[in-house]
Protein backbone atom coordinates (compact mmCIF):
# COMPACT_ATOMS: atom_id res chain seq x y z
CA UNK A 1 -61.13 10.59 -21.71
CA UNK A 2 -58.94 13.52 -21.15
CA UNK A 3 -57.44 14.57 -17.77
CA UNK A 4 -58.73 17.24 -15.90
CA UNK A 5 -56.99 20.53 -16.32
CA UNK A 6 -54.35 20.93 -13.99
CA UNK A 7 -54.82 23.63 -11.28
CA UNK A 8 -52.45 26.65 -9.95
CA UNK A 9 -51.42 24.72 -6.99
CA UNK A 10 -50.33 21.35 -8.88
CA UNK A 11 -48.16 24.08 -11.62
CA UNK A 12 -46.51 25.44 -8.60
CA UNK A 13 -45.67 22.13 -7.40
CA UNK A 14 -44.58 20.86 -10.66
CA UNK A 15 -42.68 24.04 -10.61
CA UNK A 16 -40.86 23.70 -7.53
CA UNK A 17 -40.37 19.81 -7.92
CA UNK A 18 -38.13 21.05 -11.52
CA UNK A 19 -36.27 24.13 -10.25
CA UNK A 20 -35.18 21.66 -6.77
CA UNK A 21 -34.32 19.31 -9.66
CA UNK A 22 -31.51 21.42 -10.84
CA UNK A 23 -29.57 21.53 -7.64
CA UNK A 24 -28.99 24.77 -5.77
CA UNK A 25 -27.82 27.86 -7.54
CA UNK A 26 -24.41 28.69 -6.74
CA UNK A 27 -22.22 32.15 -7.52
CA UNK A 28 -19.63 32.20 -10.58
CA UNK A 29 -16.40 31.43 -8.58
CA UNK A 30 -12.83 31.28 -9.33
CA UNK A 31 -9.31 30.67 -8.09
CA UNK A 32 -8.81 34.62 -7.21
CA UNK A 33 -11.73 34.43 -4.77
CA UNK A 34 -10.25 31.56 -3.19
CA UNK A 35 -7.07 33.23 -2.50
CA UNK A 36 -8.75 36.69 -1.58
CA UNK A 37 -10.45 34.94 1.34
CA UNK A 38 -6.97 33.67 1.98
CA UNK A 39 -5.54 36.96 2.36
CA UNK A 40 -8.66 38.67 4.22
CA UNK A 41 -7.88 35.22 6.77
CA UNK A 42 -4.77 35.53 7.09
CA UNK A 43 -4.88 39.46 7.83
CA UNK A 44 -7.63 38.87 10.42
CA UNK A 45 -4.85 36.84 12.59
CA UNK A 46 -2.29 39.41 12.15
CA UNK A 47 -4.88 42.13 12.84
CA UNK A 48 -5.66 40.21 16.07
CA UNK A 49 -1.74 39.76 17.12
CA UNK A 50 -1.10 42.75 16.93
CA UNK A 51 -4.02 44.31 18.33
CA UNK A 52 -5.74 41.76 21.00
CA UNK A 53 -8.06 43.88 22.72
CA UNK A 54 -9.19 45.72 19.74
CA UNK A 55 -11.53 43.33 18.65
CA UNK A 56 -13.47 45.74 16.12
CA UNK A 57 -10.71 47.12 14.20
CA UNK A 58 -9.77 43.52 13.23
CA UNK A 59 -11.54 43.50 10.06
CA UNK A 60 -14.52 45.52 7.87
CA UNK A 61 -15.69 42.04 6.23
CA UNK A 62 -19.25 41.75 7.52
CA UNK A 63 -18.25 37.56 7.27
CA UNK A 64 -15.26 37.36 9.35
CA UNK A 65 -16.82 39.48 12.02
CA UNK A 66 -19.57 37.13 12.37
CA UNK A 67 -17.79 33.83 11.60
CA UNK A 68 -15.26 31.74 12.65
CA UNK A 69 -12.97 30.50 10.20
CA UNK A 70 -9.51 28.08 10.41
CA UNK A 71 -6.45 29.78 10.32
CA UNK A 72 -4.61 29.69 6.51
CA UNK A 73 -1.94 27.80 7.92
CA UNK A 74 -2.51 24.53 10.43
CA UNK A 75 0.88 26.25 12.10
CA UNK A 76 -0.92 29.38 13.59
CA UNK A 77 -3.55 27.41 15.57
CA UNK A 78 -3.69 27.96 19.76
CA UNK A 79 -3.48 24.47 19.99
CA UNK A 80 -0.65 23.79 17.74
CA UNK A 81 2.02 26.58 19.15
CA UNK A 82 1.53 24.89 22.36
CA UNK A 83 1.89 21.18 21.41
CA UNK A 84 4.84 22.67 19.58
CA UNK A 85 6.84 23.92 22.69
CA UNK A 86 5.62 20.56 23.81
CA UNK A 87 7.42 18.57 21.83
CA UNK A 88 10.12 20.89 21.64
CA UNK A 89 11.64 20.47 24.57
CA UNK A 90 12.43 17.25 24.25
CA UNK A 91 15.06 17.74 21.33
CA UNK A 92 17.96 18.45 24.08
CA UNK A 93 16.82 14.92 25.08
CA UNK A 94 17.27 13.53 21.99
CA UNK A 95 20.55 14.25 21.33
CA UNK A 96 21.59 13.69 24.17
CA UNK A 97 20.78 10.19 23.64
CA UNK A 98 23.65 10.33 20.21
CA UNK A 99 26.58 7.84 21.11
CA UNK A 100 29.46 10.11 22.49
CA UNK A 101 27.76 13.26 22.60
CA UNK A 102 26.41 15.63 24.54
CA UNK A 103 23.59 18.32 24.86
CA UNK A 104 24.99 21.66 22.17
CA UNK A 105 25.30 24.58 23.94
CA UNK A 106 22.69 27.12 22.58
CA UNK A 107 23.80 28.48 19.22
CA UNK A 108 25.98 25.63 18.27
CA UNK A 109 26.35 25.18 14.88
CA UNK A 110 28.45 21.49 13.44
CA UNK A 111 27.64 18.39 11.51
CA UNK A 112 24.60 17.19 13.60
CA UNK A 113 22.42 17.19 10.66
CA UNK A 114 24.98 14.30 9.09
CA UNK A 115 23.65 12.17 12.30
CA UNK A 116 20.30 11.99 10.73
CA UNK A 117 20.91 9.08 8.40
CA UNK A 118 22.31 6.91 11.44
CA UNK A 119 20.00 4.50 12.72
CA UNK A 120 18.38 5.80 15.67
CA UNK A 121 20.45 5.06 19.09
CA UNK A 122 17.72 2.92 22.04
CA UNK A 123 17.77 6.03 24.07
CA UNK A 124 17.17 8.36 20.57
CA UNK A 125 13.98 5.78 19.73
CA UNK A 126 12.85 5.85 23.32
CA UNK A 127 12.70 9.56 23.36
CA UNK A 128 11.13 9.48 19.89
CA UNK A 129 8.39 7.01 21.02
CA UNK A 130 6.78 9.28 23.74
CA UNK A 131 7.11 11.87 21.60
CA UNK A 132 4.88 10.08 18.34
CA UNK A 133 2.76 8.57 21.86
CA UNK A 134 2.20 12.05 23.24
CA UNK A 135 1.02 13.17 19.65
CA UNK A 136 -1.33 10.70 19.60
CA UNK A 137 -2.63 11.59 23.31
CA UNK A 138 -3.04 15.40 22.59
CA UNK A 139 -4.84 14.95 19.06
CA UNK A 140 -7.15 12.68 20.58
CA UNK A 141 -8.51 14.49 23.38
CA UNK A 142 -7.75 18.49 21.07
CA UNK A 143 -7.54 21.30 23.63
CA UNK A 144 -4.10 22.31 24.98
CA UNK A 145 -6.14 22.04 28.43
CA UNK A 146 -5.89 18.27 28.25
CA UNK A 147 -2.22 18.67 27.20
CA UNK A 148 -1.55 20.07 30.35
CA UNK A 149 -3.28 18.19 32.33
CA UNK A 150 -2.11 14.76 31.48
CA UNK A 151 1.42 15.93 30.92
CA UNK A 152 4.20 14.87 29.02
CA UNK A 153 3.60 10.95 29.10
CA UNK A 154 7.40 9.27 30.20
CA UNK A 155 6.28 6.38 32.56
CA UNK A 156 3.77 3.34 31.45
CA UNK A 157 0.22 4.95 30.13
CA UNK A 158 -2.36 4.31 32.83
CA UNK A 159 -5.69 4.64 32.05
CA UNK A 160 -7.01 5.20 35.38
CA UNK A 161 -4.35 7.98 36.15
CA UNK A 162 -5.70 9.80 32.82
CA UNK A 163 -9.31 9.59 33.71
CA UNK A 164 -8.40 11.31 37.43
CA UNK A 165 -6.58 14.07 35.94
CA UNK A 166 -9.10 14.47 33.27
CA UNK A 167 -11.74 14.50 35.85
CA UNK A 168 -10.00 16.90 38.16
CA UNK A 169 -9.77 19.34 35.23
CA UNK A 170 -13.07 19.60 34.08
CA UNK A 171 -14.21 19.76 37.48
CA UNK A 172 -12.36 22.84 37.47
CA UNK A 173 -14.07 24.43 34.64
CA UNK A 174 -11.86 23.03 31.62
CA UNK A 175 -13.04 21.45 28.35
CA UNK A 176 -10.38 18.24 27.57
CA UNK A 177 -12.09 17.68 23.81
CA UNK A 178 -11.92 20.39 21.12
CA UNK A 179 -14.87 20.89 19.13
CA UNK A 180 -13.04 21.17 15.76
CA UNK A 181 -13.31 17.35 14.68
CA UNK A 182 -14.85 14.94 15.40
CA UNK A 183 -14.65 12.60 17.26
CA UNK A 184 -13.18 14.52 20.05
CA UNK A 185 -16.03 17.14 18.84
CA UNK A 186 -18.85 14.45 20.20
CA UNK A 187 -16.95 13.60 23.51
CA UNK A 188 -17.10 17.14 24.33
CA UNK A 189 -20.63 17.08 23.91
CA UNK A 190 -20.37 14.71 26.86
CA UNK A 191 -18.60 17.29 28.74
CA UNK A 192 -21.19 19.39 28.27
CA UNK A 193 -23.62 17.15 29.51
CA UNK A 194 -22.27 16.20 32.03
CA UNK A 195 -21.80 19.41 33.57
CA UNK A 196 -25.21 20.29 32.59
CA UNK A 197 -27.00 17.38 34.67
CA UNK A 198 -23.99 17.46 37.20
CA UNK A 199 -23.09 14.19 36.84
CA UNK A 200 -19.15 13.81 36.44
CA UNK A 201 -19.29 9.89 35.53
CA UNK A 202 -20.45 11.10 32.23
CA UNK A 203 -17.35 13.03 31.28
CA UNK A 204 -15.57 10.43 32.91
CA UNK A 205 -16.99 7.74 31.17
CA UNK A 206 -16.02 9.71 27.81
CA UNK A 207 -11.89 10.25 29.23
CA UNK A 208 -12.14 6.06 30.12
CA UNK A 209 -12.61 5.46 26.08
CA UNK A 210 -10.91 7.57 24.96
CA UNK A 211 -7.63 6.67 26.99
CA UNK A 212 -8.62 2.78 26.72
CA UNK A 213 -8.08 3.45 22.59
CA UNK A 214 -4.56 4.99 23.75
CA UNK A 215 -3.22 1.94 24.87
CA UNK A 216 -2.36 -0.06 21.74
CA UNK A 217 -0.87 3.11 20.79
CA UNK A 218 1.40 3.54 23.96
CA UNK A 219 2.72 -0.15 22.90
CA UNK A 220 4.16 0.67 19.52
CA UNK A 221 5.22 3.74 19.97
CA UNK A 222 8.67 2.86 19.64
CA UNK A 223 7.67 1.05 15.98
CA UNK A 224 5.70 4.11 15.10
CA UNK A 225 9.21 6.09 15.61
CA UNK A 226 11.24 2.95 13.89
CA UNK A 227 9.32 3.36 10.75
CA UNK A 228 9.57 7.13 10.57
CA UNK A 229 13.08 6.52 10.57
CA UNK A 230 13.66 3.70 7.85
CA UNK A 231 10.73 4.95 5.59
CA UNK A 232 11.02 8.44 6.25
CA UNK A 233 7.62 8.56 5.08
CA UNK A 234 5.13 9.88 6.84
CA UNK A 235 2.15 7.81 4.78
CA UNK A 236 3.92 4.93 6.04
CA UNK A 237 3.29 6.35 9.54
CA UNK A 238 0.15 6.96 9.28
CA UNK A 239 -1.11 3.87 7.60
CA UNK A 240 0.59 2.25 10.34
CA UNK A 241 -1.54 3.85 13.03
CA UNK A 242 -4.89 3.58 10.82
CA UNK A 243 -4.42 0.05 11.77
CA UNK A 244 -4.81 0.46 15.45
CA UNK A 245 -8.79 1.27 16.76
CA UNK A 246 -9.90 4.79 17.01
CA UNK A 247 -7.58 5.73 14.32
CA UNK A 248 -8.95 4.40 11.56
CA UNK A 249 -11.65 5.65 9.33
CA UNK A 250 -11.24 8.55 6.58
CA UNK A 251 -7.46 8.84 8.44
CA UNK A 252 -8.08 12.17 9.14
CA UNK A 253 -7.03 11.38 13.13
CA UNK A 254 -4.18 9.68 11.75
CA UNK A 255 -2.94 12.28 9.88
CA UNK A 256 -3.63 14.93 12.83
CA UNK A 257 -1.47 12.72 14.67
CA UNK A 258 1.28 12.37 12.65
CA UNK A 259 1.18 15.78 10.98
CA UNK A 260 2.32 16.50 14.41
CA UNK A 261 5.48 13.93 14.51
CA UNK A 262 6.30 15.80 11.33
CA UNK A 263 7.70 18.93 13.24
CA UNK A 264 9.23 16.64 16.31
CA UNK A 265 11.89 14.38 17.01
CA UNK A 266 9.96 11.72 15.04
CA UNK A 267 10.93 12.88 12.11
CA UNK A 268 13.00 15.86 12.24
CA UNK A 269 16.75 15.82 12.43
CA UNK A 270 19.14 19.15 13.45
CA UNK A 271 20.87 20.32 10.46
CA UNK A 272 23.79 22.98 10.20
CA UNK A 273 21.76 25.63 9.78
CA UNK A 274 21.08 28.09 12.44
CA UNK A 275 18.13 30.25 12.58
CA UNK A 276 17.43 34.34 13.25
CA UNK A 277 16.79 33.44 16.81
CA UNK A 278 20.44 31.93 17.38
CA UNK A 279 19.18 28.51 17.25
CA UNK A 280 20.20 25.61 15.37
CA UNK A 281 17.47 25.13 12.44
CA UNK A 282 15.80 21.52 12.49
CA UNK A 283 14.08 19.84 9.52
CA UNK A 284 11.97 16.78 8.51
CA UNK A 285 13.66 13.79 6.87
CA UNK A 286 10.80 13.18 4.95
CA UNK A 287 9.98 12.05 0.92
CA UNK A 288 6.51 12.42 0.45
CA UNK A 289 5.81 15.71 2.84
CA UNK A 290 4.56 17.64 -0.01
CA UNK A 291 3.42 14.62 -2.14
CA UNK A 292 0.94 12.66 0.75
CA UNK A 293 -2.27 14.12 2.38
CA UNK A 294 -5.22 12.14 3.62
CA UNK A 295 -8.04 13.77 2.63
CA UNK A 296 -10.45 14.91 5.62
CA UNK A 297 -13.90 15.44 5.71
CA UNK A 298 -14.42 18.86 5.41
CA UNK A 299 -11.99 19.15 2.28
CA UNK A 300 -13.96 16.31 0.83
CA UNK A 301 -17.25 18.05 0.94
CA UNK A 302 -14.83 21.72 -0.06
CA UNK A 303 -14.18 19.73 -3.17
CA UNK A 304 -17.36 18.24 -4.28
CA UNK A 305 -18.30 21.90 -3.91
CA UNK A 306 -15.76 22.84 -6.57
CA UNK A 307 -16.53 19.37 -8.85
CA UNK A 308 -20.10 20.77 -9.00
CA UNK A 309 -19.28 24.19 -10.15
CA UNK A 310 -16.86 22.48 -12.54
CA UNK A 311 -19.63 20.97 -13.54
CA UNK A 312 -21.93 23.45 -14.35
CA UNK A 313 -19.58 24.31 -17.13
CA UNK A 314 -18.38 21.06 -18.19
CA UNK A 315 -19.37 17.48 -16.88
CA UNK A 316 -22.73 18.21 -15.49
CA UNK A 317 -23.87 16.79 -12.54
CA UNK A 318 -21.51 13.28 -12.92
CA UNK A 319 -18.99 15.29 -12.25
CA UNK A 320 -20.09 15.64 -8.64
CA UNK A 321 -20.81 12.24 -8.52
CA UNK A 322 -17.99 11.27 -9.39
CA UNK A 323 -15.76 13.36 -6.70
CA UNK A 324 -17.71 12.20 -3.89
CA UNK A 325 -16.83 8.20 -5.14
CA UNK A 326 -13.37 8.88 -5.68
CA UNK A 327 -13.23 11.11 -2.50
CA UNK A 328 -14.46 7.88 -0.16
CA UNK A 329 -11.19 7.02 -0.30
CA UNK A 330 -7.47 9.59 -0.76
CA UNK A 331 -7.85 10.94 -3.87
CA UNK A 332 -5.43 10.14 -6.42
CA UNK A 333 -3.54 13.61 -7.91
CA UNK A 334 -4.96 13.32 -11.15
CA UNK A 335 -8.22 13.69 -9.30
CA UNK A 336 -7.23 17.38 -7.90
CA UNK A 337 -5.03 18.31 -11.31
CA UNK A 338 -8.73 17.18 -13.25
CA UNK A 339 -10.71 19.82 -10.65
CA UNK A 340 -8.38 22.29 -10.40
CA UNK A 341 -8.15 22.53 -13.97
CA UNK A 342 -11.72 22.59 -14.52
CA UNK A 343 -12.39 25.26 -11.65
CA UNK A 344 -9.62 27.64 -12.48
């Protein structure tokens, strides 16, 4: 018996089921369209430094008007220049915590970057440990607004102290979680809500677990700044503080955290260099800087992306698979040589 003929409708659908089969269609791209957004990025925040209240003469792309994007460079971020000055001012602390030696004067130049291979004096690892602590505070709550309102951390971390001055802030308007990343990005949904019903246990519920996961940190801080110093590695670090609850996960928190140590006391030492400003120059004692980066989220799904328009020119569709396996977990170099190569 033969089957009856098929009708218009059940062609369409056959149609539609085939072309969905294929995965979406995506532009031709390459590397130079990568680094053009790059450069239109990066000239949007130099636009917008140099003229702040000209908001329509920042750029003519049609995107970046509508959009918001990252800055190029982690660096340039609100939140960043202020954890920055942060941290920052507790390098006169630091060394003055070196045996037999006292706060430079401003400007001083000498051999204080040879101190950098000595192991780390108990008042030099004290200072270090609120510093890799506070790095861990700020990350995890994400706005400069919780920053300031919990302070530079010195004394033993309560948790009850935190949620009050959490609490007092966001009952004056502020926002303690970004909404860049997650999970701070969810807590601040509980902000929101909270202000929406006007019901402040709900935001403070939110600051009480987050500042309960802070504790384990608070107790090896000092280790955290210990094995910055003898492994001057900062994957060392971070797989350290993966271990402890809250932190775990892709790493990504981790690595927000610790990213941060990079450019403090944790791991930088003052070298005999001094800077344009009159200031002595400091730098990271660290091997695997350039060589170490856990992969977050966002890049992982960036680079499936790129592994399926490799693909479409050599691979096929594995090729995607493939990434997002390997991607799971921190992708091995030869992973991003094999996609690079294939994309450029």
């Amino acid at each position: 018996m033969r089957a009856p003929p098929a009708s218009a409708a059940d062609s369409g659908r056959k149609r539609k089921r085939a072309t969905e089969s294929a995965g979406p269609t995506r532009p031709a791209l390459a590397a130079r369209d990568l680094f053009a957004f790059m450069v239109a990025r990066e000239a949007l925040r130099l636009a917008k430094r140099a003229r702040p209240g000209e908001r329509g003469s920042w750029t003519t792309d049609p995107v970046l008007q509508k959009y918001k994007f990252t800055n190029v460079k982690r660096e340039h971020d609100h939140t960043t220049v202020q954890l920055r000055r942060i941290t920052d001012a507790q390098k006169p602390a630091w060394l003055a915590a070196a045996p037999g030696r006292a706060p430079p004067a401003e400007g001083e130049r000498g051999a204080q970057g040879e101190r950098g291979a000595q192991p780390l004096t108990a008042g030099q690892c004290a200072v270090a440990g609120h510093v890799a602590f506070n790095c861990c505070v700020y990350r995890m709550f994400g706005t400069d607004e919780a920053a300031r309102a919990l302070g530079f951390v010195r004394t033993a971390f309560d948790v009850e102290e935190a949620v009050r001055r959490c609490s007092t802030a966001w009952a004056a308007g502020g926002h303690m979680f970004t909404a860049a990343y997650q999970p701070a990005s969810i807590l601040r949904n509980s902000e929101v809500k909270a202000r929406r019903l006007a019901d402040a246990s709900i935001a403070e519920a939110a600051y009480r677990k987050t500042a309960a996961l802070l504790l384990p940190v608070w107790g090896m801080r000092e280790a955290l700044a210990r094995a910055a110093q003898e492994t001057k590695s900062w994957e060392a670090v971070v797989n350290m503080l993966r271990g402890i609850k809250g932190f775990g996960g892709t790493g990504f928190l981790a690595k927000e955290c610790v990213q941060d140590m990079l450019h403090s006391v944790v791991f930088q030492r003052p070298s005999g260099d001094v800077g344009a400003d009159g200031r002595v120059v400091w730098r990271a004692a660290c091997v695997d800087e350039n060589t170490f980066c856990p992969v977050g989220p966002g890049a992982r799904r960036s680079a499936c992306v790129l592994a399926a328009v490799a693909g479409s020119v050599s691979g096929g569709g594995g090729v995607w698979r493939r990434a997002r396996t390997r991607l799971h977990t921190r992708a091995p170099a030869r992973v991003w040589r094999a996609l690079a190569h294939a994309w450029c």
